[in-house]
Structure formats: structure tokens, C-alpha cells
PDB file of N, CA and C in Angstrom:
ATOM      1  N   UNK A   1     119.184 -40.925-133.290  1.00  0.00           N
ATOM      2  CA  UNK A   1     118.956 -39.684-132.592  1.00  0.00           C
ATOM      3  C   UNK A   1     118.487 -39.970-131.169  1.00  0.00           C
ATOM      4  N   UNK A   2     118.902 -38.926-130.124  1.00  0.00           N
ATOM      5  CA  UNK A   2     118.592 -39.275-128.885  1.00  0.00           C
ATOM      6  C   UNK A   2     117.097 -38.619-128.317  1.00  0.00           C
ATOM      7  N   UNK A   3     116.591 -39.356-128.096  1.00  0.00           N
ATOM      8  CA  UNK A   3     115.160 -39.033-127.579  1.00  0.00           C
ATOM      9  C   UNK A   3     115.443 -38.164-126.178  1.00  0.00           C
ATOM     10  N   UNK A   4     114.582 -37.309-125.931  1.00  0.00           N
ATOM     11  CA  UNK A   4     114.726 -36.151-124.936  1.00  0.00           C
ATOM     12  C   UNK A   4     113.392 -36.521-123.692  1.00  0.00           C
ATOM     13  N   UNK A   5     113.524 -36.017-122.722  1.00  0.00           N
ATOM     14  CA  UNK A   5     112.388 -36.081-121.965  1.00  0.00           C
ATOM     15  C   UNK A   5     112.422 -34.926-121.352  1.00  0.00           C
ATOM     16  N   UNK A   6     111.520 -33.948-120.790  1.00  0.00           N
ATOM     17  CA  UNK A   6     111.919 -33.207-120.162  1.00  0.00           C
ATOM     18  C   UNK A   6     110.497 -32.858-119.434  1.00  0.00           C
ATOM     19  N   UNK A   7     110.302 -32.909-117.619  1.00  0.00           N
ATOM     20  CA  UNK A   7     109.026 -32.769-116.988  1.00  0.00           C
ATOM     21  C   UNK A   7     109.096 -31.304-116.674  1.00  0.00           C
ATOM     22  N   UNK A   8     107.793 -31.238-116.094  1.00  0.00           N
ATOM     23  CA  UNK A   8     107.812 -29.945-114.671  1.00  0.00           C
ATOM     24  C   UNK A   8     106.665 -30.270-113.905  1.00  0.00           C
ATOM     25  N   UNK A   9     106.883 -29.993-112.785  1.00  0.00           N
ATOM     26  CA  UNK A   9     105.863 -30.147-111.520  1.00  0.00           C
ATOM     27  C   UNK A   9     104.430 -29.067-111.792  1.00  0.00           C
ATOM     28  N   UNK A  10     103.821 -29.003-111.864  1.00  0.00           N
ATOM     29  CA  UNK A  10     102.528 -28.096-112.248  1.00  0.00           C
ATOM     30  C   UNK A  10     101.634 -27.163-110.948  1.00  0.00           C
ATOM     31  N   UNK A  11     101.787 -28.883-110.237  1.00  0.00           N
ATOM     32  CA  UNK A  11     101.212 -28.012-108.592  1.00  0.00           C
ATOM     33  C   UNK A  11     101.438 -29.599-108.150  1.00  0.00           C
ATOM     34  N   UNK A  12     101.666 -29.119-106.691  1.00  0.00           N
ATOM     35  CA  UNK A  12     102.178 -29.949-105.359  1.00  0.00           C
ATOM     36  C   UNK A  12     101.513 -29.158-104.064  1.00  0.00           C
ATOM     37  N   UNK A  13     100.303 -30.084-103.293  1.00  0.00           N
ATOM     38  CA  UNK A  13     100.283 -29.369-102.330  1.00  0.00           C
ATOM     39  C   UNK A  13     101.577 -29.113-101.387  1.00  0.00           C
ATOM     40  N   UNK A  14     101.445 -27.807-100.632  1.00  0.00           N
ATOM     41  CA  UNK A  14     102.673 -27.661 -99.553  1.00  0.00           C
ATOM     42  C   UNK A  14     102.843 -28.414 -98.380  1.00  0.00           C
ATOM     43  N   UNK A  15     101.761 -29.150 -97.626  1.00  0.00           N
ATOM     44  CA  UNK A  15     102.293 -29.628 -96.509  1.00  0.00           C
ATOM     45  C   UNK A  15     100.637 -30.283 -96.029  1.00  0.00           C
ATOM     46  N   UNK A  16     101.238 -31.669 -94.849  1.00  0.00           N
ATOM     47  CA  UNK A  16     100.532 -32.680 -94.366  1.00  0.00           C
ATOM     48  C   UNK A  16      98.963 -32.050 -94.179  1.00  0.00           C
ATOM     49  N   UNK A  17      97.836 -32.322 -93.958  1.00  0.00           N
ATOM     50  CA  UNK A  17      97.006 -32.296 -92.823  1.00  0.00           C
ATOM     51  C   UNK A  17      96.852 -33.070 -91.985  1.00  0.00           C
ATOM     52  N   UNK A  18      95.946 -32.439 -90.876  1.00  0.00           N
ATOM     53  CA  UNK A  18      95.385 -33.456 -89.667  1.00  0.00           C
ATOM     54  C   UNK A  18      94.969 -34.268 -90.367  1.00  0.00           C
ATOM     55  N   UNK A  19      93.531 -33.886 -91.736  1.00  0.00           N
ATOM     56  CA  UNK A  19      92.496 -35.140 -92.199  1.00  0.00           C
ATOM     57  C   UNK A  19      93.630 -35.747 -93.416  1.00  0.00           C
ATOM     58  N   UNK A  20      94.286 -35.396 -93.921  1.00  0.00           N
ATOM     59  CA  UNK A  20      95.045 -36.069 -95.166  1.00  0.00           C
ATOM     60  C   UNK A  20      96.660 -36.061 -94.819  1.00  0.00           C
ATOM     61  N   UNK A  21      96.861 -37.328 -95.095  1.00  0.00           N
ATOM     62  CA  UNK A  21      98.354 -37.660 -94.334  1.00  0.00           C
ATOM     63  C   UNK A  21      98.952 -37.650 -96.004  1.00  0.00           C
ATOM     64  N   UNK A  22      98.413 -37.457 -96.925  1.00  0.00           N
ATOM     65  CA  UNK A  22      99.484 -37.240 -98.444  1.00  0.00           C
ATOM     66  C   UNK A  22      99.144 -35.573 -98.858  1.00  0.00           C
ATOM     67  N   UNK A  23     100.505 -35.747 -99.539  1.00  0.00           N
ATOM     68  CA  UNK A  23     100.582 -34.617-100.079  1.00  0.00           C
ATOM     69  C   UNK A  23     100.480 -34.549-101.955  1.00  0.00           C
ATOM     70  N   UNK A  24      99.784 -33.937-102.472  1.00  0.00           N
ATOM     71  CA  UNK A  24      99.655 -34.333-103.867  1.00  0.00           C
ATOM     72  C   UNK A  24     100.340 -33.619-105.065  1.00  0.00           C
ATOM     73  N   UNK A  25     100.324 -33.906-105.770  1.00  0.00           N
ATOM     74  CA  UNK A  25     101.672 -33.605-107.213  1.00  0.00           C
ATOM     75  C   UNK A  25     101.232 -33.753-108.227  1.00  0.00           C
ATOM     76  N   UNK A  26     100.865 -33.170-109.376  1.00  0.00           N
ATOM     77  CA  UNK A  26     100.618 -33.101-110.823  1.00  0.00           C
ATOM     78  C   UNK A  26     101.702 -33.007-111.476  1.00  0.00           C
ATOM     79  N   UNK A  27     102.419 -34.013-112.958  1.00  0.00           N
ATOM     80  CA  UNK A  27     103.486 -33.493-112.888  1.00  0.00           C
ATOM     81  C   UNK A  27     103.110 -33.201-114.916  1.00  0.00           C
ATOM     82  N   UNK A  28     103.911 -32.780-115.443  1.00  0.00           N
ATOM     83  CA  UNK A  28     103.579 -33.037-116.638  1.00  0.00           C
ATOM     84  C   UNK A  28     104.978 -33.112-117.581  1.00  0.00           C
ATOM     85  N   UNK A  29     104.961 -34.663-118.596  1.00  0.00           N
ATOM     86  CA  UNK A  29     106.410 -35.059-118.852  1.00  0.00           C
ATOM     87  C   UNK A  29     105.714 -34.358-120.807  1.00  0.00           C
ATOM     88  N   UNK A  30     107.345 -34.514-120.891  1.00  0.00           N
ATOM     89  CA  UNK A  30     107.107 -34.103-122.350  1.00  0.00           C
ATOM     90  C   UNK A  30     108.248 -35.020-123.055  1.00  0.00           C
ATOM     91  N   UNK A  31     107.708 -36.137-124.118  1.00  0.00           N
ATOM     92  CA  UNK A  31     108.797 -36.919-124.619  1.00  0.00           C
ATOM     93  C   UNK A  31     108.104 -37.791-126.216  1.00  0.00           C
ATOM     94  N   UNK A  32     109.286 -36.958-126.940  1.00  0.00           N
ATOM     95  CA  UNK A  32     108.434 -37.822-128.068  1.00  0.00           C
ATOM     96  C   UNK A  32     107.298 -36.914-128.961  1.00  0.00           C
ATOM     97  N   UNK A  33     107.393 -35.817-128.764  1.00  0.00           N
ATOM     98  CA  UNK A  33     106.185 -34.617-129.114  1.00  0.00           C
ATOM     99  C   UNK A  33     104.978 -35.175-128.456  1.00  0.00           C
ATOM    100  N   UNK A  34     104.534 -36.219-127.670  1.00  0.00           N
ATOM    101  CA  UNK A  34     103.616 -36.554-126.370  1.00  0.00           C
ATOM    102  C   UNK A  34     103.777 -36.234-125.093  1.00  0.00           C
ATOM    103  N   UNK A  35     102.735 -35.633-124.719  1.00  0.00           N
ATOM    104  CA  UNK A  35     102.640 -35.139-123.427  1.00  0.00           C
ATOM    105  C   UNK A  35     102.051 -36.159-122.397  1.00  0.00           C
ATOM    106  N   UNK A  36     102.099 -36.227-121.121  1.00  0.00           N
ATOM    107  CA  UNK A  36     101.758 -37.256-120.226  1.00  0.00           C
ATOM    108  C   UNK A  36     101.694 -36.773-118.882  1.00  0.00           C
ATOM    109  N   UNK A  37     100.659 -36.938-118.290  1.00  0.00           N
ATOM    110  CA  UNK A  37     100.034 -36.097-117.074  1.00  0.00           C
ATOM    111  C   UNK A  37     100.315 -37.537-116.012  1.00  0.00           C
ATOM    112  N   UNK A  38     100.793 -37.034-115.219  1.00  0.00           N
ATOM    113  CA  UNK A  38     100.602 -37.991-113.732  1.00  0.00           C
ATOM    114  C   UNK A  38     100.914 -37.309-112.529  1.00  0.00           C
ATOM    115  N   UNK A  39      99.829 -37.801-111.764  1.00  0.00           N
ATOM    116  CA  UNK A  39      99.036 -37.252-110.694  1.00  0.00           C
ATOM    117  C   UNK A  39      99.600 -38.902-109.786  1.00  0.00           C
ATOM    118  N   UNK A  40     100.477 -38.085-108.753  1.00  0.00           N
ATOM    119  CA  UNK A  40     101.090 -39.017-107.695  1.00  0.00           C
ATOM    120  C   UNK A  40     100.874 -38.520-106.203  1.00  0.00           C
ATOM    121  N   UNK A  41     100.373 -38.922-105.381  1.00  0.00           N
ATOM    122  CA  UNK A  41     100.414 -38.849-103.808  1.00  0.00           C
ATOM    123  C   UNK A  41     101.838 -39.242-103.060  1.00  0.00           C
ATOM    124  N   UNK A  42     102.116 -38.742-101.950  1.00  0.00           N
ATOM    125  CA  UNK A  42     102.981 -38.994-101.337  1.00  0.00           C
ATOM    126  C   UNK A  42     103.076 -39.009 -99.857  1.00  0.00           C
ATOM    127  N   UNK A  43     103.290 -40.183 -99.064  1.00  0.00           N
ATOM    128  CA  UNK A  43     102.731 -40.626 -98.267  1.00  0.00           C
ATOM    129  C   UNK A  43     103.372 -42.173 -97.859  1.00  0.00           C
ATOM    130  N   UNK A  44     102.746 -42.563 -96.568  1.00  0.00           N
ATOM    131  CA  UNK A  44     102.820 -44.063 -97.048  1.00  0.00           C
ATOM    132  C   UNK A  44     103.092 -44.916 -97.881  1.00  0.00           C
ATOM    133  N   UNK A  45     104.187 -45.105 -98.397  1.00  0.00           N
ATOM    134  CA  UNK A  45     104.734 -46.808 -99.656  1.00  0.00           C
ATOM    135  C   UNK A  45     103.318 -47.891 -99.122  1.00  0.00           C
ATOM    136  N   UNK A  46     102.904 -48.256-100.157  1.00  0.00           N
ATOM    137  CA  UNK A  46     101.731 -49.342-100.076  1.00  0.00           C
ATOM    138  C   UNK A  46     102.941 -50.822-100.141  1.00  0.00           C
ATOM    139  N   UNK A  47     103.839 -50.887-100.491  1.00  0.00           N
ATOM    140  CA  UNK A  47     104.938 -51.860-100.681  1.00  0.00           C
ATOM    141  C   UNK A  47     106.194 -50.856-100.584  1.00  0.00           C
ATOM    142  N   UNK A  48     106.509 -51.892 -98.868  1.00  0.00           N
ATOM    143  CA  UNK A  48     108.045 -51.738 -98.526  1.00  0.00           C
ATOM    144  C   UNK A  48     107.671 -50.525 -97.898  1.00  0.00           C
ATOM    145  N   UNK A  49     109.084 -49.884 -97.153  1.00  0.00           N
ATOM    146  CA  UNK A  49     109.186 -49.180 -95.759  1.00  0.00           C
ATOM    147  C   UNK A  49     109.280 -47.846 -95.818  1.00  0.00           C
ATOM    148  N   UNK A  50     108.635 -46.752 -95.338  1.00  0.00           N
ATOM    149  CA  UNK A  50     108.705 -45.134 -95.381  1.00  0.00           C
ATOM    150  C   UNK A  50     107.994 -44.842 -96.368  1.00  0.00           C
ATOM    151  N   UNK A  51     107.837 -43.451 -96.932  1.00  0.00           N
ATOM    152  CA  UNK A  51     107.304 -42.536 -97.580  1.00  0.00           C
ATOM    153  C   UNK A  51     107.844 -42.140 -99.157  1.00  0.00           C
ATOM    154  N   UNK A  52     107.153 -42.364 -99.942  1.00  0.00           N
ATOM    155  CA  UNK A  52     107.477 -41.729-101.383  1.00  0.00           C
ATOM    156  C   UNK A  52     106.597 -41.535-101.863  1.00  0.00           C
ATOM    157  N   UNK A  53     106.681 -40.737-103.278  1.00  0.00           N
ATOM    158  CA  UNK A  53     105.599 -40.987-104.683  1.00  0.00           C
ATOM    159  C   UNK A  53     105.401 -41.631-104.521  1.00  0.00           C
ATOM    160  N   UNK A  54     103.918 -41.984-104.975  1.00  0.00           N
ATOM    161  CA  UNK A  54     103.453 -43.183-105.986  1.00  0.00           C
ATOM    162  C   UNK A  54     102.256 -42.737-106.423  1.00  0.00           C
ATOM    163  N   UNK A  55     102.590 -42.559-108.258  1.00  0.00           N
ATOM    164  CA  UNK A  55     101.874 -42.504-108.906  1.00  0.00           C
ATOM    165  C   UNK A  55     100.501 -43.123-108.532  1.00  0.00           C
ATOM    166  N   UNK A  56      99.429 -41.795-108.833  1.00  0.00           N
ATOM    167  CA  UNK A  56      97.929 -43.088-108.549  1.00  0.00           C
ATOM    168  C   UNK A  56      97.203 -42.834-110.048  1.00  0.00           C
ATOM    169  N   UNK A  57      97.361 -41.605-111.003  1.00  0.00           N
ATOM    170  CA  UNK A  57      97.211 -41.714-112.154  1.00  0.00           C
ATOM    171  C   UNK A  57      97.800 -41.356-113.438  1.00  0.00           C
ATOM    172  N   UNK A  58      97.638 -41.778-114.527  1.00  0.00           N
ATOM    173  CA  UNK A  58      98.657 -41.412-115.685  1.00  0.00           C
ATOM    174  C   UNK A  58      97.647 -41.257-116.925  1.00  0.00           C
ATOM    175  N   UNK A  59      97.707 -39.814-117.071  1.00  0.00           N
ATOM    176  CA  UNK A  59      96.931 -39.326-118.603  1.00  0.00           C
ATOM    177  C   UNK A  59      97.868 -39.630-119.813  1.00  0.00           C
ATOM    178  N   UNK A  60      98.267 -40.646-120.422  1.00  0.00           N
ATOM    179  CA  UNK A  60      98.721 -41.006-122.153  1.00  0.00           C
ATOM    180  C   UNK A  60      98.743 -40.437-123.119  1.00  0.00           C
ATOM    181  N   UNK A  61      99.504 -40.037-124.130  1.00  0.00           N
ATOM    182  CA  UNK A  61      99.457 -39.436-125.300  1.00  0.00           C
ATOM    183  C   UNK A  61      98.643 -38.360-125.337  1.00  0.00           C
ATOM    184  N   UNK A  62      99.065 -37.173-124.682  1.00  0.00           N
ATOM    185  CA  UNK A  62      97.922 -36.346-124.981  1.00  0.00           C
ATOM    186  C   UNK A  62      98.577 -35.337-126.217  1.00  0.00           C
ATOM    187  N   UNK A  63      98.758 -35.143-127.449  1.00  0.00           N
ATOM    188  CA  UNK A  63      98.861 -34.090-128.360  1.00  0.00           C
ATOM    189  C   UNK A  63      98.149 -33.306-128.877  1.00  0.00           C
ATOM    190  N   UNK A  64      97.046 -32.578-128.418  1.00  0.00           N
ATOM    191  CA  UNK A  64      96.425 -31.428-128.876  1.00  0.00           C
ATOM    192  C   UNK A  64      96.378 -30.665-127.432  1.00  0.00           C
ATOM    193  N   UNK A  65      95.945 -28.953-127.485  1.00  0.00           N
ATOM    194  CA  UNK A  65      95.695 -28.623-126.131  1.00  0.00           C
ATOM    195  C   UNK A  65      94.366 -28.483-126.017  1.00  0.00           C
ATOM    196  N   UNK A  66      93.519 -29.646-126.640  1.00  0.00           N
ATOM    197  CA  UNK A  66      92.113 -29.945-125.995  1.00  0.00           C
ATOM    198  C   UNK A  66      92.094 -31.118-124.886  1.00  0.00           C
ATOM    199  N   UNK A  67      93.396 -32.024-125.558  1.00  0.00           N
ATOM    200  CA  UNK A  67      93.234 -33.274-125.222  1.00  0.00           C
ATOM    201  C   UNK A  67      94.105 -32.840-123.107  1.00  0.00           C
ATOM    202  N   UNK A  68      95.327 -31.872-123.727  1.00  0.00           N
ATOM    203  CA  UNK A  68      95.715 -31.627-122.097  1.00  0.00           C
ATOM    204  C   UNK A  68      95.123 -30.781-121.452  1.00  0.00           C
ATOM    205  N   UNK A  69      93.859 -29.530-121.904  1.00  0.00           N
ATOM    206  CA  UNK A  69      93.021 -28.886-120.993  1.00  0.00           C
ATOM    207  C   UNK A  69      92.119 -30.440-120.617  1.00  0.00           C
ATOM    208  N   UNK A  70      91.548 -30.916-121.007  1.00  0.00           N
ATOM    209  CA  UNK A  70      90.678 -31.930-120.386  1.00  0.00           C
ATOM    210  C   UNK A  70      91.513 -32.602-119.649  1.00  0.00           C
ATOM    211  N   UNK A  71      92.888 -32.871-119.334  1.00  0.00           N
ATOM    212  CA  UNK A  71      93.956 -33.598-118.707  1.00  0.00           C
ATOM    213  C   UNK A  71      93.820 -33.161-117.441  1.00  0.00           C
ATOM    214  N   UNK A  72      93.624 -31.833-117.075  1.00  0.00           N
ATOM    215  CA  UNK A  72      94.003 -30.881-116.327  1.00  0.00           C
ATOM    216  C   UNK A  72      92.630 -30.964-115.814  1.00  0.00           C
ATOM    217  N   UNK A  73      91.532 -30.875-116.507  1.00  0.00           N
ATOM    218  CA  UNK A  73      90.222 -31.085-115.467  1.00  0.00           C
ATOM    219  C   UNK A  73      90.240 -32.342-114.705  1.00  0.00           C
ATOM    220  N   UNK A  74      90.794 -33.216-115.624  1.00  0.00           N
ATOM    221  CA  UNK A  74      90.568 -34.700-114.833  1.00  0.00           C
ATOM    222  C   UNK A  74      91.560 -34.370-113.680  1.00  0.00           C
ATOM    223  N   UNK A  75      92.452 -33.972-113.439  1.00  0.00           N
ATOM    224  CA  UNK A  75      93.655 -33.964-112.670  1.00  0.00           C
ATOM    225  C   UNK A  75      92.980 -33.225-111.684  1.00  0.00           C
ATOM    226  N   UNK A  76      92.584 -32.306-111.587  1.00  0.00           N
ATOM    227  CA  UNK A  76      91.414 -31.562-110.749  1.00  0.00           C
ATOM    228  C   UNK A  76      90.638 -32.254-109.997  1.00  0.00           C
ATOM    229  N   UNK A  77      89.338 -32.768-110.746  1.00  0.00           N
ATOM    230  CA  UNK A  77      88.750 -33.922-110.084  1.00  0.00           C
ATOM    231  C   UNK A  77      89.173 -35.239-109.097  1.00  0.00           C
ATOM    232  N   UNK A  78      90.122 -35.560-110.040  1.00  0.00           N
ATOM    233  CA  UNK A  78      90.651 -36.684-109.217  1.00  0.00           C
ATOM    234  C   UNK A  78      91.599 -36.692-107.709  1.00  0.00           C
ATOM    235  N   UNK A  79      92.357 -35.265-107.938  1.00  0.00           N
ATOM    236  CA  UNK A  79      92.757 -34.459-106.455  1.00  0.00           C
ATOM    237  C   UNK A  79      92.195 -33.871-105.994  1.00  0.00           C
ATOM    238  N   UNK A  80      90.863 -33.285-106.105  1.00  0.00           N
ATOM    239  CA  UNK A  80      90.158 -32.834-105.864  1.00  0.00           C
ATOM    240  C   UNK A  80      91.195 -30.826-105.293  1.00  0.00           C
ATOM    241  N   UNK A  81      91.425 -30.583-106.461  1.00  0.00           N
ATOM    242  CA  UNK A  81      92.356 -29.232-106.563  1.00  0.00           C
ATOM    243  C   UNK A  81      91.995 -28.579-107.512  1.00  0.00           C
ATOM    244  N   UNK A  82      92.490 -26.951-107.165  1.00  0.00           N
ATOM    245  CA  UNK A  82      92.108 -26.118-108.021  1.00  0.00           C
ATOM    246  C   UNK A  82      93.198 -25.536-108.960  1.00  0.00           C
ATOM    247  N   UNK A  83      93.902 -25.858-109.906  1.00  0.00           N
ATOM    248  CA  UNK A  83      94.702 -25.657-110.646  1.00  0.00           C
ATOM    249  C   UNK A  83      94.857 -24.328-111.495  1.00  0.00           C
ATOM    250  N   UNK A  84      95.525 -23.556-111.535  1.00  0.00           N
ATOM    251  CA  UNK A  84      95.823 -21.852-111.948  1.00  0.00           C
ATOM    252  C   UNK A  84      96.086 -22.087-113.392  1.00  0.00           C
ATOM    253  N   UNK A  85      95.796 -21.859-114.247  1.00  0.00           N
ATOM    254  CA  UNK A  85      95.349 -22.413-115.750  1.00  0.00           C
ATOM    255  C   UNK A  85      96.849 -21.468-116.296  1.00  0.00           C
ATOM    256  N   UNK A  86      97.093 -19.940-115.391  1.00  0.00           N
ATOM    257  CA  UNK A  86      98.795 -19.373-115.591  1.00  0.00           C
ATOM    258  C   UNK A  86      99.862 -20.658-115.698  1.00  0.00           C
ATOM    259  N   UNK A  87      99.042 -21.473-114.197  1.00  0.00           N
ATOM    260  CA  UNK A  87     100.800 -22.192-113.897  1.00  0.00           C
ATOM    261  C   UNK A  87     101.013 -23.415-115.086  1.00  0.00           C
ATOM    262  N   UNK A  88      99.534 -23.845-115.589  1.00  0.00           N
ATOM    263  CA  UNK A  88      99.647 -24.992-116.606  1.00  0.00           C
ATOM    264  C   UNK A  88     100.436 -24.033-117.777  1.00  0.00           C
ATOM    265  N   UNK A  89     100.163 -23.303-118.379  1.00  0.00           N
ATOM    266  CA  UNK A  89     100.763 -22.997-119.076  1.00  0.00           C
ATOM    267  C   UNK A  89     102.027 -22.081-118.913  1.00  0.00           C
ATOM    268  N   UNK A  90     103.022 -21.849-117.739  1.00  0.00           N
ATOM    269  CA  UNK A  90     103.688 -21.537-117.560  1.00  0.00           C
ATOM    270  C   UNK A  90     104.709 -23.271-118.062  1.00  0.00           C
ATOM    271  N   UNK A  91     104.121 -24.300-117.129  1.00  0.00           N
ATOM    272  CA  UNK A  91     104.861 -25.443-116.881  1.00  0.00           C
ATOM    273  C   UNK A  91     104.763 -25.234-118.767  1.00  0.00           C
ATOM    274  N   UNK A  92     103.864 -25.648-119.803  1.00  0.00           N
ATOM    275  CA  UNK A  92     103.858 -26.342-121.573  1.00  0.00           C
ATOM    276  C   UNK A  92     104.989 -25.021-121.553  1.00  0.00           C
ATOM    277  N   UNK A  93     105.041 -24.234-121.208  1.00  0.00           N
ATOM    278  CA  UNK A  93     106.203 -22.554-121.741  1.00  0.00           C
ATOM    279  C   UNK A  93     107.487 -23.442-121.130  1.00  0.00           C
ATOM    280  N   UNK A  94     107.620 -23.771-120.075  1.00  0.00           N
ATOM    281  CA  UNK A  94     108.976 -24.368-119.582  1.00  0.00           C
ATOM    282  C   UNK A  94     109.599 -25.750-120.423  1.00  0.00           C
ATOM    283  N   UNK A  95     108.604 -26.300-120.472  1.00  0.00           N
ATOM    284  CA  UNK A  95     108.919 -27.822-121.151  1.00  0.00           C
ATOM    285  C   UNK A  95     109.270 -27.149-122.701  1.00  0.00           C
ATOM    286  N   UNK A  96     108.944 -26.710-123.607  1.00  0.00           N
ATOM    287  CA  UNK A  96     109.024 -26.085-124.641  1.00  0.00           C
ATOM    288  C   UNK A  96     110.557 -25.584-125.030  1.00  0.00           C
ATOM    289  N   UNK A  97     110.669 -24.660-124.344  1.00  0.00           N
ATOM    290  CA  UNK A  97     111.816 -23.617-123.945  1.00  0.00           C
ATOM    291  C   UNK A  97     112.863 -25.014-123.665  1.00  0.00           C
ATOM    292  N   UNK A  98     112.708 -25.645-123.074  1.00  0.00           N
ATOM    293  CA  UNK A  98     113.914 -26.558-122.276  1.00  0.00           C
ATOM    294  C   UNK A  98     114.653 -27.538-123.409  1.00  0.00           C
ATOM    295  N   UNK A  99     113.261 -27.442-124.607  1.00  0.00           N
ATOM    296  CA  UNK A  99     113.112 -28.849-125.229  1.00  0.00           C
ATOM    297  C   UNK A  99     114.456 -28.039-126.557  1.00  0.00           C
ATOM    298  N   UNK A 100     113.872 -26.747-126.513  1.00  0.00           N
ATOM    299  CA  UNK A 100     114.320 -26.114-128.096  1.00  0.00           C
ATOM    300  C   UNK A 100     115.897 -25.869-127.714  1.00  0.00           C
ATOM    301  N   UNK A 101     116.118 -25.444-126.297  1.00  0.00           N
ATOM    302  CA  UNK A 101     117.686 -25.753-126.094  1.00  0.00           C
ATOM    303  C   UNK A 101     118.087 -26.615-126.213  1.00  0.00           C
ATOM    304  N   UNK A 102     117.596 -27.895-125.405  1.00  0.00           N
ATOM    305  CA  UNK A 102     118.741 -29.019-125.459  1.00  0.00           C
ATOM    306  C   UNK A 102     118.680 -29.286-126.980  1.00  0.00           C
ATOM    307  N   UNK A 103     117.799 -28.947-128.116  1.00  0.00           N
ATOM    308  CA  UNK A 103     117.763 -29.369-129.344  1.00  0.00           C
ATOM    309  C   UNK A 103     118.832 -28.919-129.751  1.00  0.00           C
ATOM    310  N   UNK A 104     118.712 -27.067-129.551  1.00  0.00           N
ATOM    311  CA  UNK A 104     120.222 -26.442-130.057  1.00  0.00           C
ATOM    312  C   UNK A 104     121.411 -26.704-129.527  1.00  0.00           C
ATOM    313  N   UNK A 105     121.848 -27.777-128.464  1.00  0.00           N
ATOM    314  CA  UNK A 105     122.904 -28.026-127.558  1.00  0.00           C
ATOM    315  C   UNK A 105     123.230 -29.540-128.682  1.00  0.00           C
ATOM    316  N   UNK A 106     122.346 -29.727-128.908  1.00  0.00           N
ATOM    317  CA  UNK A 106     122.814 -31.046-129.706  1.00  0.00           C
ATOM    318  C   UNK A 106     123.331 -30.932-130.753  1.00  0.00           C
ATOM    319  N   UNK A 107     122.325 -30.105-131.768  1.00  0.00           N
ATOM    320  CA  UNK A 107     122.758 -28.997-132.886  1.00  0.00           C
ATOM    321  C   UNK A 107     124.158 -28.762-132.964  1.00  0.00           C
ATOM    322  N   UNK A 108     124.332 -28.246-131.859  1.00  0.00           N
ATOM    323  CA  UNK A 108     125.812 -27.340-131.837  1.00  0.00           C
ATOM    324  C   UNK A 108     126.529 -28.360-131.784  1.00  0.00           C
ATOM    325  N   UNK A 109     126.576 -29.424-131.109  1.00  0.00           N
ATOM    326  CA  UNK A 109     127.365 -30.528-130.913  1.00  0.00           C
ATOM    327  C   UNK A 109     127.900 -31.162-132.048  1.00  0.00           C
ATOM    328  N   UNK A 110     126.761 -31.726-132.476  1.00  0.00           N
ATOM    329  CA  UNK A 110     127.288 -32.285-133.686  1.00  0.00           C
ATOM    330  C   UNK A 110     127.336 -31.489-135.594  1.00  0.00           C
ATOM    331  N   UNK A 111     127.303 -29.983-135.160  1.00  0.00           N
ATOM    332  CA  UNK A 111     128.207 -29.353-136.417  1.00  0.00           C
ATOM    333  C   UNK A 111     129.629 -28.897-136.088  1.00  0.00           C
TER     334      UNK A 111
END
């Protein structure tokens, strides 16, 4: 059987400052019935030339929604951002929804 992945962006600040030259990204992947939080800046490549992601943290196996509300505080803290508790659970409603189609796309496929 084919393993699925499917993310969504949660919050991304919109644009540079004078004092902060990155822009920051929460993303949240869903694979495996495990959830996985990473919190990437974007900015300066620390290795090699121009600007991309790069991951600076990664929350692991989170399967309960105690374990990803506390995901979401840490993600807070550590960007020091205020996260809309709608959009987190808009993003677990999207990943969900995305997951139960491609299930039924497969479904359909192979009857």
C-alpha cells in the first residue's frame, strides 16, 4: 500500500523587516496517522548561495490533540508568534479532508 503525505502551511509571516531579515513558516505534515510540526525561517542559506527554507525546528510523532496543542505553543514560543487556534484547526480540517480523498481516489482505483 502506498503511504500518503499530505502538509499545509499554518502561518507564514508576510514580509521582511528592517530588524528581521527572515520570514517565518509553521508548517504541519500529516503521514502515517503522525503528525509533524516544523517551524522553518527563510532567509539567508547558512550553506551555499541565496535564500531558502531552512528548517530550524521539527516537533515528531505527535498523535493526540494534546500532544499538537502543546506543538503549537512551542511553535509560538520559539517564533515568537501568535497563532489563531481557527487557522490550526482549519489546516488538521484540510489535511484530513485531503487524506479521506486521495484514500477514496485509490479506493476507486483499484475496484
Amino acid at each position: 500500500m502506498t503511504q500518503m503525505t499530505n502538509q499545509v502551511v499554518i502561518y507564514e509571516s508576510d514580509e521582511f523587516t528592517m530588524t528581521d531579515d527572515w520570514k517565518d513558516r509553521i508548517e504541519l505534515r500529516h503521514f502515517a496517522g503522525e503528525y509533524t510540526l516544523i517551524l522553518s525561517k527563510y532567509g539567508e542559506l547558512l550553506e551555499g548561495d541565496g535564500r531558502g527554507w531552512q528548517p530550524q525546528h521539527t516537533i515528531e510523532n505527535i498523535k493526540s490533540v494534546e500532544e499538537l496543542l502543546l506543538a503549537f505553543d512551542n511553535a509560538e514560543s520559539w517564533l515568537g508568534v501568535q497563532l489563531e487556534m481557527e487557522e490550526a484547526i482549519a489546516a488538521i480540517a484540510h489535511i484530513s479532508i485531503a487524506l479521506s480523498e486521495a484514500l477514496d481516489r485509490l479506493w476507486n482505483e483499484e475496484s
